[in-house]
Protein backbone atom coordinates (compact mmCIF):
# COMPACT_ATOMS: atom_id res chain seq x y z
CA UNK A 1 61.86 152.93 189.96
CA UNK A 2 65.02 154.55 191.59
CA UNK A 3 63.90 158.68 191.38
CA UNK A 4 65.51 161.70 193.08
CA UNK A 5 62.26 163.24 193.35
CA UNK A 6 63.42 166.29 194.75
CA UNK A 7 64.27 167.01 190.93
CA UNK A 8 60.32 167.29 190.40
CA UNK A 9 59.45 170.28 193.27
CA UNK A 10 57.03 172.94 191.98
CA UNK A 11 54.83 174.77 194.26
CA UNK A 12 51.02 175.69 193.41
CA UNK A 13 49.85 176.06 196.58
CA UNK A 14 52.81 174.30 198.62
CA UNK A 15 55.90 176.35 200.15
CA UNK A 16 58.60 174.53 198.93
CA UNK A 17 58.22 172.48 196.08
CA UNK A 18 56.33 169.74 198.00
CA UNK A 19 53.53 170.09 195.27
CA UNK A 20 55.86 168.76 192.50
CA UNK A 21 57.37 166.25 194.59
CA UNK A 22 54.55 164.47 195.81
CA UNK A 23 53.11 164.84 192.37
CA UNK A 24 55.73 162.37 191.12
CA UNK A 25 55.55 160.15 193.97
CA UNK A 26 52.04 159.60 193.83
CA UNK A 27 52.58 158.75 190.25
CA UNK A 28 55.52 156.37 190.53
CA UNK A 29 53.93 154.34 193.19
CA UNK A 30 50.40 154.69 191.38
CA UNK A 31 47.98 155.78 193.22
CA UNK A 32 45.37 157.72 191.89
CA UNK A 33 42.20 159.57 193.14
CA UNK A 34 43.26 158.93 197.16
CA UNK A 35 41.96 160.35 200.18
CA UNK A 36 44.12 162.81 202.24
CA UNK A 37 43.98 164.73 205.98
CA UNK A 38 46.07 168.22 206.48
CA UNK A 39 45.74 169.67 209.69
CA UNK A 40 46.15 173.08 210.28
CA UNK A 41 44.98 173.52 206.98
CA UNK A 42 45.01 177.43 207.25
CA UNK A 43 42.75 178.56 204.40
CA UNK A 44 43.56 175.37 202.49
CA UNK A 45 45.25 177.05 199.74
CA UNK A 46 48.34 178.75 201.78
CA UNK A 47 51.00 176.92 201.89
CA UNK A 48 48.74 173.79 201.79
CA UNK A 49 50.09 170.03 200.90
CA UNK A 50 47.27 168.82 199.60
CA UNK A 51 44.68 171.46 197.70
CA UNK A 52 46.31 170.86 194.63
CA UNK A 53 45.49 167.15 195.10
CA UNK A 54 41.90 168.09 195.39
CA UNK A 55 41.98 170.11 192.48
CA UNK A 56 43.18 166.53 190.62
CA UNK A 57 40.41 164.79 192.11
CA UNK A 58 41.58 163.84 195.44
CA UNK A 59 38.46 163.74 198.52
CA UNK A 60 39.43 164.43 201.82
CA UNK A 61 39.46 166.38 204.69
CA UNK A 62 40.89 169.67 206.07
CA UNK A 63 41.37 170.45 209.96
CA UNK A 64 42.02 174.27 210.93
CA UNK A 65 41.93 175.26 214.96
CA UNK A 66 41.91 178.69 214.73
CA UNK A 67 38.53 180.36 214.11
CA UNK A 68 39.26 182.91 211.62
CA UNK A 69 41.30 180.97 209.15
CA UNK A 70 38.43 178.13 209.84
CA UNK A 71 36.54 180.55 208.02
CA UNK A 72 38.38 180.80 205.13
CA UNK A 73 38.80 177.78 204.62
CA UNK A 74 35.06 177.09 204.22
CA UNK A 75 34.26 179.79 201.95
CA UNK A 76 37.28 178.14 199.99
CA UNK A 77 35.69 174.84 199.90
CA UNK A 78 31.96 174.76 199.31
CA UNK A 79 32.28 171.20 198.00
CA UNK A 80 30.35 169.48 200.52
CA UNK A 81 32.29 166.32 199.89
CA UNK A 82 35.32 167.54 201.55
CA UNK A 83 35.30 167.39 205.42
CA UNK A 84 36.03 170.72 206.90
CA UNK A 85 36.91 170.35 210.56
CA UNK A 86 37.31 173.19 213.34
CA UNK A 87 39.30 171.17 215.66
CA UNK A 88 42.27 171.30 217.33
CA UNK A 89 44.02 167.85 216.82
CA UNK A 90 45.81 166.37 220.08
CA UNK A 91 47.76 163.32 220.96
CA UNK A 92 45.23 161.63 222.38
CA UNK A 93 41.97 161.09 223.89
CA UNK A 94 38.86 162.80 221.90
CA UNK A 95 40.76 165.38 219.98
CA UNK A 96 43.23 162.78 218.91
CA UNK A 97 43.41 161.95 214.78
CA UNK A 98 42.20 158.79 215.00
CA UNK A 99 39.22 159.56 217.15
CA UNK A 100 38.25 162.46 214.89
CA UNK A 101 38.65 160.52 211.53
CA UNK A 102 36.54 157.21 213.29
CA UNK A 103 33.63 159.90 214.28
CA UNK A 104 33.34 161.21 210.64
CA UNK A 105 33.53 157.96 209.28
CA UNK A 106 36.83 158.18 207.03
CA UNK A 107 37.59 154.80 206.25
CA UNK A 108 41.23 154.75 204.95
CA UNK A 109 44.06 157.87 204.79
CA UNK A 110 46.21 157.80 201.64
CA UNK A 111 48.32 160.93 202.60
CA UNK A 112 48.48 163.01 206.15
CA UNK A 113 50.05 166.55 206.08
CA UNK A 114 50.59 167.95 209.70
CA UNK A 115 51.34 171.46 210.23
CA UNK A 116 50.38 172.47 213.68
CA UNK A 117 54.15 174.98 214.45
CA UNK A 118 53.95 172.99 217.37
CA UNK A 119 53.57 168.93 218.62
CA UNK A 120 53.75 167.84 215.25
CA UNK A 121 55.46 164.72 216.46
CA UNK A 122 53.66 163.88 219.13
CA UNK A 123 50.25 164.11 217.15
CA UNK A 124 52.09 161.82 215.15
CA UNK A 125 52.77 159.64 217.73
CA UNK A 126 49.33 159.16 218.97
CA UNK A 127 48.18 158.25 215.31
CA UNK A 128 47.56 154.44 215.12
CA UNK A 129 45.01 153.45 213.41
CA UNK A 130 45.02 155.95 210.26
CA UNK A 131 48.15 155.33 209.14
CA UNK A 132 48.73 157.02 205.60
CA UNK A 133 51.02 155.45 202.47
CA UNK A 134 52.66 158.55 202.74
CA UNK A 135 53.58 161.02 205.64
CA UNK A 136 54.41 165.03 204.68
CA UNK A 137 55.14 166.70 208.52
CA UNK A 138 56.78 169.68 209.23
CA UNK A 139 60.33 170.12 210.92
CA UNK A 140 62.66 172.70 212.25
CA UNK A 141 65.87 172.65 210.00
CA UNK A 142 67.74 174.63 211.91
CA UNK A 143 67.87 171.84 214.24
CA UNK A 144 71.03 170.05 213.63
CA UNK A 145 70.20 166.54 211.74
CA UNK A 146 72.00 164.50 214.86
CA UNK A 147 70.23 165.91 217.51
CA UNK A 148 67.17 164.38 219.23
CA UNK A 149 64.92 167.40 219.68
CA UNK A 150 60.96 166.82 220.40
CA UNK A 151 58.71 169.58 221.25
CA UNK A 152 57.76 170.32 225.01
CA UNK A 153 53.99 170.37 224.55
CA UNK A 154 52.60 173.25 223.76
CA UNK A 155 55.30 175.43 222.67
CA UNK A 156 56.04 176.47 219.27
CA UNK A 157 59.96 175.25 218.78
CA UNK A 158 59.58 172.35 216.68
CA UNK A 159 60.60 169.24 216.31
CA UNK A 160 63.84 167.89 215.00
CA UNK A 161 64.01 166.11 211.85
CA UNK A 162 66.25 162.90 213.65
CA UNK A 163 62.96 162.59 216.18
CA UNK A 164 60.85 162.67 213.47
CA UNK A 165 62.65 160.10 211.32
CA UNK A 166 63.06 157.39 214.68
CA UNK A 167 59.68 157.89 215.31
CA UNK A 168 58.21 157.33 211.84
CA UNK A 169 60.79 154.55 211.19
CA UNK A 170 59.42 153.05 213.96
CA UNK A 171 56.19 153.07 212.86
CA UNK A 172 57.22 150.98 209.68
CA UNK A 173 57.99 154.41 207.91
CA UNK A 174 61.04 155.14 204.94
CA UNK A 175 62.54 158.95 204.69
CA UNK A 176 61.75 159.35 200.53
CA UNK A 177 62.56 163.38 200.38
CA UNK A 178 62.93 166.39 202.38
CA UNK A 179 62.45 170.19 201.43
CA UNK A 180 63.02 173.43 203.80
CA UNK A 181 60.34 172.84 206.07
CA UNK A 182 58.35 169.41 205.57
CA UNK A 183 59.93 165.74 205.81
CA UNK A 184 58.14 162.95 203.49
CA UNK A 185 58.10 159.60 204.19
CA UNK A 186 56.29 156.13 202.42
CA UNK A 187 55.56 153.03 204.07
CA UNK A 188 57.94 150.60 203.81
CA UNK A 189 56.46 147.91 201.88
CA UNK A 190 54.94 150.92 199.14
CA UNK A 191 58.69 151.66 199.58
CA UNK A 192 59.88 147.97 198.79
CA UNK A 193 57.52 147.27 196.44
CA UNK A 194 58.05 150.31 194.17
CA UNK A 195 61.25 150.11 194.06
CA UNK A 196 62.04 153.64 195.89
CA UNK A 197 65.29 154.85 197.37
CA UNK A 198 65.22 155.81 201.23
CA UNK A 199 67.84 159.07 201.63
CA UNK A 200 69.51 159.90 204.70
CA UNK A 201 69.01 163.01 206.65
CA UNK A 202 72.74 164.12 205.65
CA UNK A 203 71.34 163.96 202.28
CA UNK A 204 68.72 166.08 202.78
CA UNK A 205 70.72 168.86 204.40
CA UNK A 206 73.34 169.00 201.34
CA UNK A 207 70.74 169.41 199.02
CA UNK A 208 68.78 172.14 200.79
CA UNK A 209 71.90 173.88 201.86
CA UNK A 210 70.41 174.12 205.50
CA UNK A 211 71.89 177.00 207.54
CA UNK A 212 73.39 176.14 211.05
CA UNK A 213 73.78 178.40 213.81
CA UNK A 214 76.83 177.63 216.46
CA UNK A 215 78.60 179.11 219.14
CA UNK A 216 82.36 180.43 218.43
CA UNK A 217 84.77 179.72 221.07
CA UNK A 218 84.66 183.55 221.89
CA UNK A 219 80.94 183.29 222.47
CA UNK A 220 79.69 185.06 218.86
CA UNK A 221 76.68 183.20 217.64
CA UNK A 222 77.52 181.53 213.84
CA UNK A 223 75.35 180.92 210.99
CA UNK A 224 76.91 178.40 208.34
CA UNK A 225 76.90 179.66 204.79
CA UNK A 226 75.49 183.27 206.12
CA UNK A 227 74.78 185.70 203.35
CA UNK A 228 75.27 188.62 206.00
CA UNK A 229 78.52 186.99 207.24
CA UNK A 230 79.78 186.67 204.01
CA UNK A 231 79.19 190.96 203.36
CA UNK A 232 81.11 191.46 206.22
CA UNK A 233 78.17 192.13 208.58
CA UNK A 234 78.83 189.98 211.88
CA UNK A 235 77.00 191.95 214.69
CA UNK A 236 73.68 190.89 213.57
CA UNK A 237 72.13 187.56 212.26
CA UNK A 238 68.66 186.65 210.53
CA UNK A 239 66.01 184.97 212.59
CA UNK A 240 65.26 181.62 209.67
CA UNK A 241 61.36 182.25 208.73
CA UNK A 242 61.42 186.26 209.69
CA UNK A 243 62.18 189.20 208.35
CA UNK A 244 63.89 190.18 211.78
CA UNK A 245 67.24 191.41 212.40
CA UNK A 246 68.40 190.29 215.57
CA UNK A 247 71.53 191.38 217.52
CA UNK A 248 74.63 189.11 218.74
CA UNK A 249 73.35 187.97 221.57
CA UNK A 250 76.86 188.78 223.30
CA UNK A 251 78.29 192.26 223.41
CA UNK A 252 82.01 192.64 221.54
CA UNK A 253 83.60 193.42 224.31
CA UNK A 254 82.76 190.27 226.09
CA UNK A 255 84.14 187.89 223.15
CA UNK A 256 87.19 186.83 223.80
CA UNK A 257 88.08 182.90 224.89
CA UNK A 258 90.06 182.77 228.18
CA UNK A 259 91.62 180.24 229.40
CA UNK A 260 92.64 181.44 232.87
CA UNK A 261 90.34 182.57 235.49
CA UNK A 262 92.34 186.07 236.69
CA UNK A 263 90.85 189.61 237.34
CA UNK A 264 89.92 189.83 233.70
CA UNK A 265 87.93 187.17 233.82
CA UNK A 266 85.92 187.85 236.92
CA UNK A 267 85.45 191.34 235.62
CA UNK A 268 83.61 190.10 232.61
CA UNK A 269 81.54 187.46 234.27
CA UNK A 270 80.40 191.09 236.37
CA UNK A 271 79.89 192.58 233.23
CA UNK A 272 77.78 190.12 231.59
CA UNK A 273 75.77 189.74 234.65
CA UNK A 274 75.50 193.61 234.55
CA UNK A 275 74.38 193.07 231.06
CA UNK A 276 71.84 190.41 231.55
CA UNK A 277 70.12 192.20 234.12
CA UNK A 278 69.55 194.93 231.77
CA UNK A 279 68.30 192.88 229.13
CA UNK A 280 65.83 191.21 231.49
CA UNK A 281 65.60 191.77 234.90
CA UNK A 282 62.91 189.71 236.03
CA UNK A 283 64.28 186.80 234.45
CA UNK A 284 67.57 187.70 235.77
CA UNK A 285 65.80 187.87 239.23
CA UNK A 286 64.48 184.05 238.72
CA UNK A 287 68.23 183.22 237.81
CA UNK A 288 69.65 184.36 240.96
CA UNK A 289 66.75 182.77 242.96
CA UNK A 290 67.43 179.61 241.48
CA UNK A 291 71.60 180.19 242.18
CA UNK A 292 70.36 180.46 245.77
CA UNK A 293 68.32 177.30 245.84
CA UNK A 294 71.47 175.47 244.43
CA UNK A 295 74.01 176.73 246.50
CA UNK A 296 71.75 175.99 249.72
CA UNK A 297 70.88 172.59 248.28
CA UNK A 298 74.64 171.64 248.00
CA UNK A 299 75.69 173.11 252.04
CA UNK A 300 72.80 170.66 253.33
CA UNK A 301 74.19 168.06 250.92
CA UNK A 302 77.91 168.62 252.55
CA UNK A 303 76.22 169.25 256.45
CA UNK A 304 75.13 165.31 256.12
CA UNK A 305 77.89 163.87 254.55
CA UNK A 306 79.78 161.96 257.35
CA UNK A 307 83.35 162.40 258.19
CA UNK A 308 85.92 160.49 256.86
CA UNK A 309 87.36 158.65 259.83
């Protein structure tokens, strides 16, 4: 069996077609009636990986951190056979996956969806002894596919999709199929066995027609195959997964490439400064702190160098 299965995306409850692509992957490698994990779960129904496998028969369990979506997700699910978990899962120690699963006594995982915004990879990570047939775990595609990008803990930038396919081939992991926001990957014996096709992270991006945002050499911030670009609007740009307009980040009059450093130049570093300070002056502050721990670093470095005799 040799299947493009991004062919097959639907969404029921999914965001991206993941419900019709795992649909035929679970067929083609046959297994039926398994037991699956999604943390955060939301409600279970938004934008959810797995509901629609519980809805085919699937048991499993749902973990949701925040309170108030906990909530929802109960009144959702009054089947008492599916494990409904206020937790939020870490890398390790008694909020890790594996220590969580063990206490409720889950005995095998067939699929794992992790959603967490956040340390997606690095939940990952910690995950040993559950290890799924199949992996669905959320990316940032604006992240270019050649750049190793992991999360610093706790923040909410993502992780890059090369990070994410190291780590899981590492962990004995295939890259089957990839949609706007969620990577999926088999096991590689399922992966042998069933004949599948591993794709490439190139391929992924052509198919999804990823957007890339890049730096012109006059300092305007560019966004590859830009619908607003392409109207002739340049002076703003679309923040992916928002509805917000945001502004170049530098002003018109400051894009220019130079190649000399004359009068002009010096003027517009001023300018920018002058700028900068007016976007954020406390940060700015911080910057020129830390300019003045540099400079002072490097006169101590050149007070002890010895002289060249």
């Amino acid at each position: 069996m040799k299947t493009d299965f991004f062919q097959f995306r639907f969404n029921k409850y999914s965001q991206n077609g993941e419900d019709g692509i795992l649909e035929a992957l679970i067929e083609g490698i046959g297994l039926t009636n398994g037991y699956f994990v999604e943390f955060g779960a939301w409600d279970g129904r938004r934008y959810s990986n797995c509901c629609y496998f519980y809805e085919k028969g699937w048991k499993g369990c749902f973990i949701e951190a925040n309170p108030a979506r906990f909530r929802s997700l109960v009144a959702n699910f009054p089947d008492k056979s599916i494990l409904k978990l206020n937790v939020f899962v870490e890398e390790e120690g008694k909020n890790s996956l594996d220590h969580i699963l063990a206490s409720q006594g889950v005995s095998h995982l067939d699929m794992l969806s992790v959603d967490i915004d956040s340390d997606d990879l690095a939940v990952w990570e910690g995950v040993r002894q559950y290890l799924p047939k199949i992996l669905v775990i959320e990316y940032n595609p604006t992240i270019p596919f050649d750049t190793r990008y992991k999360n610093p803990k706790g923040k909410p930038y993502g992780n890059s999709g090369l990070s994410i396919l190291e780590a899981s081939n590492h962990k004995g992991y295939g890259l089957i199929e990839g949609t706007q926001t969620n990577l999926i990957f088999v096991r590689n014996e399922i992966i042998d066995d069933s004949g599948l096709v591993r794709k490439r992270l190139q391929e992924i991006k052509d198919q999804l027609n990823l957007a890339r945002f890049f730096f012109g050499l006059d300092g305007m911030l560019l966004q590859e195959r830009a619908r607003l670009w392409d109207n002739g609007i340049t002076e703003f740009y679309r923040v992916p997964w928002t509805n917000y307009l945001a502004l170049q980040p530098i002003p018109k009059v400051l894009r220019r490439y130079m190649d000399k450093k004359g009068a002009v130049y010096h003027a517009r570093v001023v300018i920018s400064l002058f700028f900068a300070f007016c976007r954020n002056p406390f940060e700015f502050c911080r910057f020129l702190r830390y300019v003045a721990r540099i400079q002072s670093r490097n006169a101590i470095d050149e007070s002890e160098e010895e002289p060249i005799s």
